[in-house]
PDB file of N, CA and C in Angstrom:
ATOM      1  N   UNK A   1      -4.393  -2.819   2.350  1.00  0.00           N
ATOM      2  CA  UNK A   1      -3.228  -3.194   1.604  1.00  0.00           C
ATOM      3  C   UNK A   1      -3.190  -4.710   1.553  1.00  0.00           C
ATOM      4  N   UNK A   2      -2.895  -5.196   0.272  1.00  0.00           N
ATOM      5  CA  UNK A   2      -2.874  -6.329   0.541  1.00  0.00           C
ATOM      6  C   UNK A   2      -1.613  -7.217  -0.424  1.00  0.00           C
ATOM      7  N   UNK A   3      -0.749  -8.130   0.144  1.00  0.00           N
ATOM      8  CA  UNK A   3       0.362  -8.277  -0.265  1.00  0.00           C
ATOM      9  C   UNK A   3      -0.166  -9.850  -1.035  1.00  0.00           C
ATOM     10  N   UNK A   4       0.091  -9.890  -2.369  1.00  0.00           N
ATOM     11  CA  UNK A   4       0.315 -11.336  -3.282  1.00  0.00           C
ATOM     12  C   UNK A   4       1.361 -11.469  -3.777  1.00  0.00           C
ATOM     13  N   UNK A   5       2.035 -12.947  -4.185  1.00  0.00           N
ATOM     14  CA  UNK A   5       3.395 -13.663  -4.645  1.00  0.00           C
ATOM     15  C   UNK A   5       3.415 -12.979  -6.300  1.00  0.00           C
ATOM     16  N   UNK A   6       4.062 -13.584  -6.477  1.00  0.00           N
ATOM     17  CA  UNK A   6       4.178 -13.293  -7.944  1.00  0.00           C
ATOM     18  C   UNK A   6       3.355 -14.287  -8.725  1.00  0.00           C
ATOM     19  N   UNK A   7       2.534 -15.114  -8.722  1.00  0.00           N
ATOM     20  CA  UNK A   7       1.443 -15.834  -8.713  1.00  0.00           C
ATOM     21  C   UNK A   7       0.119 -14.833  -8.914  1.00  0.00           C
ATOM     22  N   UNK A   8      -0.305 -14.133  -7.597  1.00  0.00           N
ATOM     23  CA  UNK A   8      -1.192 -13.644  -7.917  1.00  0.00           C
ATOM     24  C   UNK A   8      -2.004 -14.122  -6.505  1.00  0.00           C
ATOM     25  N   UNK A   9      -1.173 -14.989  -5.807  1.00  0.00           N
ATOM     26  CA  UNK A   9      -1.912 -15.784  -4.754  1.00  0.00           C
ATOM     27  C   UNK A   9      -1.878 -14.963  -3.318  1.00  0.00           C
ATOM     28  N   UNK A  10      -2.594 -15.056  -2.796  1.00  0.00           N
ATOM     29  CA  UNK A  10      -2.705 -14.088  -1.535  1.00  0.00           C
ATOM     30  C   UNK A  10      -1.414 -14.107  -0.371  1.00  0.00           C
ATOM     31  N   UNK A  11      -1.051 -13.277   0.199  1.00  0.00           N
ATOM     32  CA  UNK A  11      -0.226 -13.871   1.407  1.00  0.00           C
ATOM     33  C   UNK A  11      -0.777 -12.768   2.599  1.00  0.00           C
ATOM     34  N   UNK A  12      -0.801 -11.681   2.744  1.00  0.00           N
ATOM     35  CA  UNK A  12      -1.265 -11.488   3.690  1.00  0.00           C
ATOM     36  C   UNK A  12      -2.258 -10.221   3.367  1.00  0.00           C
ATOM     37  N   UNK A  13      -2.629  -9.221   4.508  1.00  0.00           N
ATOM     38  CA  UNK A  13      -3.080  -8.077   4.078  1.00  0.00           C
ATOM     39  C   UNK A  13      -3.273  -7.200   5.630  1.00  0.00           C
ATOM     40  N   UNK A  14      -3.638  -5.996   5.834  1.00  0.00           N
ATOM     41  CA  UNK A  14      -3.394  -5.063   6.326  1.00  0.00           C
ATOM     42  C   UNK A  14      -4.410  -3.836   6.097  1.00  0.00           C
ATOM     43  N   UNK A  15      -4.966  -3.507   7.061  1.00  0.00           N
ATOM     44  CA  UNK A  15      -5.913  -1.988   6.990  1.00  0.00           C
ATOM     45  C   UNK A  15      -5.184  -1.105   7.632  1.00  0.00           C
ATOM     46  N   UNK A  16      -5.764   0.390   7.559  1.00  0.00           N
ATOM     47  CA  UNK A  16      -5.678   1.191   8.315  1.00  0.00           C
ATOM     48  C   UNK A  16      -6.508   2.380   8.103  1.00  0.00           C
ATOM     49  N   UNK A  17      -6.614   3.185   9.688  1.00  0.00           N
ATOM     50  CA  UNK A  17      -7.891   4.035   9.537  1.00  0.00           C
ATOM     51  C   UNK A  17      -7.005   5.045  10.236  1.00  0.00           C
ATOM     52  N   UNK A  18      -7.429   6.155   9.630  1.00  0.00           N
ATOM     53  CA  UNK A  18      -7.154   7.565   9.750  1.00  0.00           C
ATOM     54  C   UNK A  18      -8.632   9.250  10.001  1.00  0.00           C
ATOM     55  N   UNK A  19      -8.135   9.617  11.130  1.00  0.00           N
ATOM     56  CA  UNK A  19      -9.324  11.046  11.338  1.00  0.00           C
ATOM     57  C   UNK A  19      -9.507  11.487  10.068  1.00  0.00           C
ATOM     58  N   UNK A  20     -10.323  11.910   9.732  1.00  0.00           N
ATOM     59  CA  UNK A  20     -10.803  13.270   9.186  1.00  0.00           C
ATOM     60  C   UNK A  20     -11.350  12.904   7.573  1.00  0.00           C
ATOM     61  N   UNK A  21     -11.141  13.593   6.643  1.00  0.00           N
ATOM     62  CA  UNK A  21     -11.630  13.300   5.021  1.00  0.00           C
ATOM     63  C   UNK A  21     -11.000  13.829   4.287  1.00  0.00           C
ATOM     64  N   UNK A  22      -9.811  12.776   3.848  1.00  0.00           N
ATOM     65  CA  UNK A  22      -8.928  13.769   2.831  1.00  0.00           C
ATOM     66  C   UNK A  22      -8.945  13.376   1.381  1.00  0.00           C
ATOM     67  N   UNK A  23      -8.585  14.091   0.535  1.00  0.00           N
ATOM     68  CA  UNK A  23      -9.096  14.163  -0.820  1.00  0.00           C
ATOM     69  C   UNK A  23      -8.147  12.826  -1.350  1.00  0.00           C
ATOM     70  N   UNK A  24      -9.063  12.014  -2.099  1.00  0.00           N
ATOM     71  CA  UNK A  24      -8.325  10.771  -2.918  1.00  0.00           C
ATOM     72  C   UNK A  24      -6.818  10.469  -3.191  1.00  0.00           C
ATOM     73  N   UNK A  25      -5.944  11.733  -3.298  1.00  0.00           N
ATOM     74  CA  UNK A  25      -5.095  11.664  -3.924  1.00  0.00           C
ATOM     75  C   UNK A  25      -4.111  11.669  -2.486  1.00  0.00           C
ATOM     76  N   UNK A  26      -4.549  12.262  -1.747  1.00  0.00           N
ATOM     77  CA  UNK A  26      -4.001  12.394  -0.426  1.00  0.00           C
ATOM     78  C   UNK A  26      -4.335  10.907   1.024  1.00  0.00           C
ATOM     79  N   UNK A  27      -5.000  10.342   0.048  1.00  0.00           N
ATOM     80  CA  UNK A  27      -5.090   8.901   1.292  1.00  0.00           C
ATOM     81  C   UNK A  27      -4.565   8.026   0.112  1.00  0.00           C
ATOM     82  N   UNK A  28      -4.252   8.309  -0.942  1.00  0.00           N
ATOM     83  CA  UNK A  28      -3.691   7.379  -1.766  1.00  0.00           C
ATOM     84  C   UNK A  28      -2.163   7.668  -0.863  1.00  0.00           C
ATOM     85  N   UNK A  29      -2.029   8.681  -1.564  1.00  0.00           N
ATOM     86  CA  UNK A  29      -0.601   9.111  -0.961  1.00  0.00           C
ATOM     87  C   UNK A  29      -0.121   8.438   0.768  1.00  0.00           C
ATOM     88  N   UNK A  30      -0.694   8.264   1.493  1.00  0.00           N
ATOM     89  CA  UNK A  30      -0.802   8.577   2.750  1.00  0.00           C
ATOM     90  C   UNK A  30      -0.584   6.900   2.638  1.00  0.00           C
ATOM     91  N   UNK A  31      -1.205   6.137   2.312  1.00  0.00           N
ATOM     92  CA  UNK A  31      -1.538   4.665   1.901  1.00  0.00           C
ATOM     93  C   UNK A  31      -0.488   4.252   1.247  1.00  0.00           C
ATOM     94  N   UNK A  32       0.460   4.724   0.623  1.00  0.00           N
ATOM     95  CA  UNK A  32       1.550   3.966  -0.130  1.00  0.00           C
ATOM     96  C   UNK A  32       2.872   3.875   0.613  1.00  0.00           C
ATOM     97  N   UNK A  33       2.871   5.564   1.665  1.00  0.00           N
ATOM     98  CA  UNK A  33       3.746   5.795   2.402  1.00  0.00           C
ATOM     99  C   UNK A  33       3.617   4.630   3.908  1.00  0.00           C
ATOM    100  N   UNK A  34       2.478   4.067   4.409  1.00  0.00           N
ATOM    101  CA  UNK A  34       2.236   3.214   4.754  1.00  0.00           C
ATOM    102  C   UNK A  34       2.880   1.655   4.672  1.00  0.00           C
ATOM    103  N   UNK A  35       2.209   1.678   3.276  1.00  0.00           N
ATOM    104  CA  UNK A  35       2.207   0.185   2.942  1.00  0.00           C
ATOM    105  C   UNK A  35       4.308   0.080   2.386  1.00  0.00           C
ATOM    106  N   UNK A  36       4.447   1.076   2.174  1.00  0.00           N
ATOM    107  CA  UNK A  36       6.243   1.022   2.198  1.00  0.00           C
ATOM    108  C   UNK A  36       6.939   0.400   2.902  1.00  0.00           C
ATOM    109  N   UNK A  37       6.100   1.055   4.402  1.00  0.00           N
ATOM    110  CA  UNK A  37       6.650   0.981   5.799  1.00  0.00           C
ATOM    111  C   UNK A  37       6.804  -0.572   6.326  1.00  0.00           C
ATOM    112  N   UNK A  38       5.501  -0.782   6.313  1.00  0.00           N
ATOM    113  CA  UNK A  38       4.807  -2.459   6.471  1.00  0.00           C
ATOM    114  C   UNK A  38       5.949  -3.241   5.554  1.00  0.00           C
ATOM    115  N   UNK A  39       6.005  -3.044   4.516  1.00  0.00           N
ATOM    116  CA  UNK A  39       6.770  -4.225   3.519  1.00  0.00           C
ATOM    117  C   UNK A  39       8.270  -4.247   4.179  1.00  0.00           C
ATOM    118  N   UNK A  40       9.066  -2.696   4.251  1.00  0.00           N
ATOM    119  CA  UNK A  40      10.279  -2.979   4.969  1.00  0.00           C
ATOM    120  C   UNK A  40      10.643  -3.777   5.999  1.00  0.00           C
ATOM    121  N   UNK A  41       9.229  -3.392   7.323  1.00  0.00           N
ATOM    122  CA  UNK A  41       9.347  -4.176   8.356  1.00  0.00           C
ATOM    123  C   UNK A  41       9.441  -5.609   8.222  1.00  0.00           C
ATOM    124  N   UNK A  42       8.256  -6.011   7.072  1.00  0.00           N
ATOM    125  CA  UNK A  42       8.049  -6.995   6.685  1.00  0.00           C
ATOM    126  C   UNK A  42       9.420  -8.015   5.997  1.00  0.00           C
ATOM    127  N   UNK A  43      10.511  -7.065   6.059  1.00  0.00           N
ATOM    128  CA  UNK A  43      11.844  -7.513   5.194  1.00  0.00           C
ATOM    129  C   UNK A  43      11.664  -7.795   3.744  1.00  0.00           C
ATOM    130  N   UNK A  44      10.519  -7.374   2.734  1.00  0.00           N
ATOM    131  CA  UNK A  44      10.824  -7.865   1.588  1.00  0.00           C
ATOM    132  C   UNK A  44      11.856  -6.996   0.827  1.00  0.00           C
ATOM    133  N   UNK A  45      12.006  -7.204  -0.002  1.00  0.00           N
ATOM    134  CA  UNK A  45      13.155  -5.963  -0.518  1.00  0.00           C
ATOM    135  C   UNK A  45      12.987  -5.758  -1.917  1.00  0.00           C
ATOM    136  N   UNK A  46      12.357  -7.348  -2.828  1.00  0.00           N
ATOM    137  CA  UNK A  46      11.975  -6.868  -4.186  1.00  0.00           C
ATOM    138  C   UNK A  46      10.558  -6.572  -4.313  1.00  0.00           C
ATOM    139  N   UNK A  47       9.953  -6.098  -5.096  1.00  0.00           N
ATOM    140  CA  UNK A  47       8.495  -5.709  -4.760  1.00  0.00           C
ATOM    141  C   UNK A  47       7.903  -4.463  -6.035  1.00  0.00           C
ATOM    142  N   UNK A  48       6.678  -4.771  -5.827  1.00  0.00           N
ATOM    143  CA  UNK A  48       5.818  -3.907  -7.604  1.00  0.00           C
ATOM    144  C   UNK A  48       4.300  -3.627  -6.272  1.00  0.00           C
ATOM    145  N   UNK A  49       4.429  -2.076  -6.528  1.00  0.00           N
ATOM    146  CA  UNK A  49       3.318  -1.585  -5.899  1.00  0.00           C
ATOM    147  C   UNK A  49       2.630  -1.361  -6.664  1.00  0.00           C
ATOM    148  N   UNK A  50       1.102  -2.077  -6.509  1.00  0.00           N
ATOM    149  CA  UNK A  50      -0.103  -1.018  -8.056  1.00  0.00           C
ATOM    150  C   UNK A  50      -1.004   0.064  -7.141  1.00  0.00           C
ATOM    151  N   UNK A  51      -1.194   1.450  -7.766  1.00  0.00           N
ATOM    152  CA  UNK A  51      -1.779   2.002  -6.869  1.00  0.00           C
ATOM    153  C   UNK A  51      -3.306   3.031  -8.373  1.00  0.00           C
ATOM    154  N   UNK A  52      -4.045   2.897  -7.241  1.00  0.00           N
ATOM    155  CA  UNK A  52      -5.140   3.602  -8.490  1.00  0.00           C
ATOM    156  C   UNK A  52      -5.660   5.322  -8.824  1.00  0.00           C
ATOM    157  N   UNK A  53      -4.725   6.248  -8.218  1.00  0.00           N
ATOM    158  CA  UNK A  53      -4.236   7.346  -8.499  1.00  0.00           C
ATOM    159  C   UNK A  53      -2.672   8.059  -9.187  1.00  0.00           C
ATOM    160  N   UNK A  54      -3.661   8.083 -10.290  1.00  0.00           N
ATOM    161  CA  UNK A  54      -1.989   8.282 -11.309  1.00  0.00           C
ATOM    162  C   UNK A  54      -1.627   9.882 -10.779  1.00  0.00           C
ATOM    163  N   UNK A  55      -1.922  10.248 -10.049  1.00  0.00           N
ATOM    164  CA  UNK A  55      -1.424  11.920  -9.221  1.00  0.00           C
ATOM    165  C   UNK A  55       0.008  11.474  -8.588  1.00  0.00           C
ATOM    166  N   UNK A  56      -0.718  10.164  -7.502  1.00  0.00           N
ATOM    167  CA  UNK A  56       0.481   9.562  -6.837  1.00  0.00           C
ATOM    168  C   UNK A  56       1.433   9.186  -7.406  1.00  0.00           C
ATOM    169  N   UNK A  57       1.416   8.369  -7.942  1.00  0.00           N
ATOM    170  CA  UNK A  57       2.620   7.514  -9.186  1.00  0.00           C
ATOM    171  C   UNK A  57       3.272   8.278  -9.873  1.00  0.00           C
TER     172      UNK A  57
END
C-alpha cells in the first residue's frame, strides 16, 4: 500500500503478508480492508483509494 499527496508525491507506504493463496479478488479485498485500517490509524479522514479489481469496487 502506498500512500501519495494530492501531487502525486510519495509519503509513505506499507506491506503485508498473509498464509495461504487466495484468489485475486479476495487479497484485493483483504488489502483494501487493510489499507482502511492503516489510513484511520493514520488519522487521515479525506482520501481516494485506486484499487485494480473492479469485483472489489
Amino acid at each position: 500500500m502506498c500512500i501519495r499527496d494530492h501531487r502525486g508525491n510519495f509519503i509513505c507506504a506499507q506491506t503485508m503478508w498473509t498464509y495461504g493463496n487466495p484468489l485475486p479478488q479476495e487479497a484485493e479485498a483483504w488489502s483494501l480492508k487493510a489499507a482502511i485500517s492503516w489510513l484511520r490509524d493514520l488519522g487521515f479522514s479525506s482520501i481516494a483509494i485506486e484499487l485494480d479489481c473492479k469485483l472489489v469496487v
